[in-house]
Protein backbone atom coordinates (compact mmCIF):
# COMPACT_ATOMS: atom_id res chain seq x y z
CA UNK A 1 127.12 135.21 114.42
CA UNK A 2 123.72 135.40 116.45
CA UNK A 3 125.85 138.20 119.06
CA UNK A 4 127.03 140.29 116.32
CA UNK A 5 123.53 140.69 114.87
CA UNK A 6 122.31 141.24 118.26
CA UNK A 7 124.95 143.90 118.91
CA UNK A 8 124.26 145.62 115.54
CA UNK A 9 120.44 145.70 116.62
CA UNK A 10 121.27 147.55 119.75
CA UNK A 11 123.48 149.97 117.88
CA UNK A 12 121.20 150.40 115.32
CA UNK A 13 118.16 151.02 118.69
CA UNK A 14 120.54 153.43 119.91
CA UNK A 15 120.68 155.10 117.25
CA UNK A 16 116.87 155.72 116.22
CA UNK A 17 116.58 156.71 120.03
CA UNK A 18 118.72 159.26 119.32
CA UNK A 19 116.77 160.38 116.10
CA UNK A 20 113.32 160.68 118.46
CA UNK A 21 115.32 162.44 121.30
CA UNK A 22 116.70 164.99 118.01
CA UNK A 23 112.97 165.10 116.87
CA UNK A 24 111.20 165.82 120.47
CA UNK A 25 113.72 168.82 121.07
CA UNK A 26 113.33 169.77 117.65
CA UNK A 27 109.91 169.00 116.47
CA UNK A 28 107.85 171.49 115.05
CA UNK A 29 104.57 170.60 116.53
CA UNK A 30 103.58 169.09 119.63
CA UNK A 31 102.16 165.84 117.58
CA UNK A 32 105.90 165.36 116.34
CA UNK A 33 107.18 165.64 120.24
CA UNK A 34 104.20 162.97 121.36
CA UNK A 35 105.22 160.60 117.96
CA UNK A 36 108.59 160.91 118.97
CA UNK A 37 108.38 159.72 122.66
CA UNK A 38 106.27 156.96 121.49
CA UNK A 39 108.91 155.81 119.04
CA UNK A 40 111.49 155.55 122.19
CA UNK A 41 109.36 153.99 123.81
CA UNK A 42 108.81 151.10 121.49
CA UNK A 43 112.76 151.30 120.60
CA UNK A 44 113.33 150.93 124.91
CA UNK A 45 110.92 148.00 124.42
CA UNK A 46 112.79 146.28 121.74
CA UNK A 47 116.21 147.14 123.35
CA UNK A 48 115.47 145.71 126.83
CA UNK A 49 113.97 142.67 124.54
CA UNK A 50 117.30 141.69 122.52
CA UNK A 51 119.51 142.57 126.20
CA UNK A 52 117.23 139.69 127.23
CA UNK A 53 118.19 137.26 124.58
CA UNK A 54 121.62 138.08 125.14
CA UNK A 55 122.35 137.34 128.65
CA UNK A 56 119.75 134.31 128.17
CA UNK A 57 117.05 135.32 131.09
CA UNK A 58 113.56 135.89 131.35
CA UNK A 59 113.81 138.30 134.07
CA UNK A 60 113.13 141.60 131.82
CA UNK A 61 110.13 140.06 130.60
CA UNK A 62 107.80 141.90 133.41
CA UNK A 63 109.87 145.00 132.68
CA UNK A 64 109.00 145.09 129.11
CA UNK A 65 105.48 144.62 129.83
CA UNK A 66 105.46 147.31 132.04
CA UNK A 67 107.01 150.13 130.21
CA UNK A 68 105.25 148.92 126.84
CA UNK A 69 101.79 149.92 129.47
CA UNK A 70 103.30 152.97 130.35
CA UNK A 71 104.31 153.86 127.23
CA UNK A 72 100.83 153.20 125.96
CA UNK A 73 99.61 155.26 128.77
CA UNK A 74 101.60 158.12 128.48
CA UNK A 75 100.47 157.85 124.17
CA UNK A 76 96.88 158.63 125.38
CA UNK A 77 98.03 161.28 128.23
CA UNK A 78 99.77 163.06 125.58
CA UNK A 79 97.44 162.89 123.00
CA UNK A 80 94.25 163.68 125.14
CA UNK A 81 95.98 167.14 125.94
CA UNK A 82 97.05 167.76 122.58
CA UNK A 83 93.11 167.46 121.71
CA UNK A 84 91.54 168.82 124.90
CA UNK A 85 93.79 170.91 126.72
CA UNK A 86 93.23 169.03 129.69
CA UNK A 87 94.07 165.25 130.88
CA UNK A 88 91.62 164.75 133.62
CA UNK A 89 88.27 166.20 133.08
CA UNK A 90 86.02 166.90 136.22
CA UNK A 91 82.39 167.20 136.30
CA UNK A 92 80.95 170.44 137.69
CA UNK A 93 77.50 169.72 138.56
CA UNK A 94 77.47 172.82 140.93
């Protein structure tokens, strides 16, 4: 019982990655793209979370924590440029 629900949640992951991936090529506005790639992150997150439970190791556990940073990373990347027009801003004091 507990593998067919986790089978039908990875399905079911699959298939709202494939939504975002629809929306990012799609989207009408850059804040739909950036909401989009957020979204697979957090569905990556979850995925790699119920493979875990499945084969019964703790071993993606650092790999979860990882992307969820870069994922988190990439949010504020994306979202600084959509605002500024630039990621990194330098100081001219010349």
């Amino acid at each position: 019982m507990i593998e067919m629900m986790l089978t039908t949640s990875l399905v079911l992951f699959s298939i709202t990655i494939a939504i975002a991936v629809i929306r990012i090529v799609l989207g009408p506005s850059m804040p739909d793209r950036v909401i989009g790639l957020d979204m697979i992150g957090v569905n990556l997150i979850a995925t790699i979370a119920v493979i875990s439970v499945m084969m019964n190791t703790k071993a993606f556990l650092e790999v979860i924590l990882i992307l969820g940073i870069l994922s988190f990373i990439g949010t504020i990347a994306f979202s600084k440029f959509i605002e500024r027009g630039v990621i990194v801003e330098r100081k001219h004091d010349r």
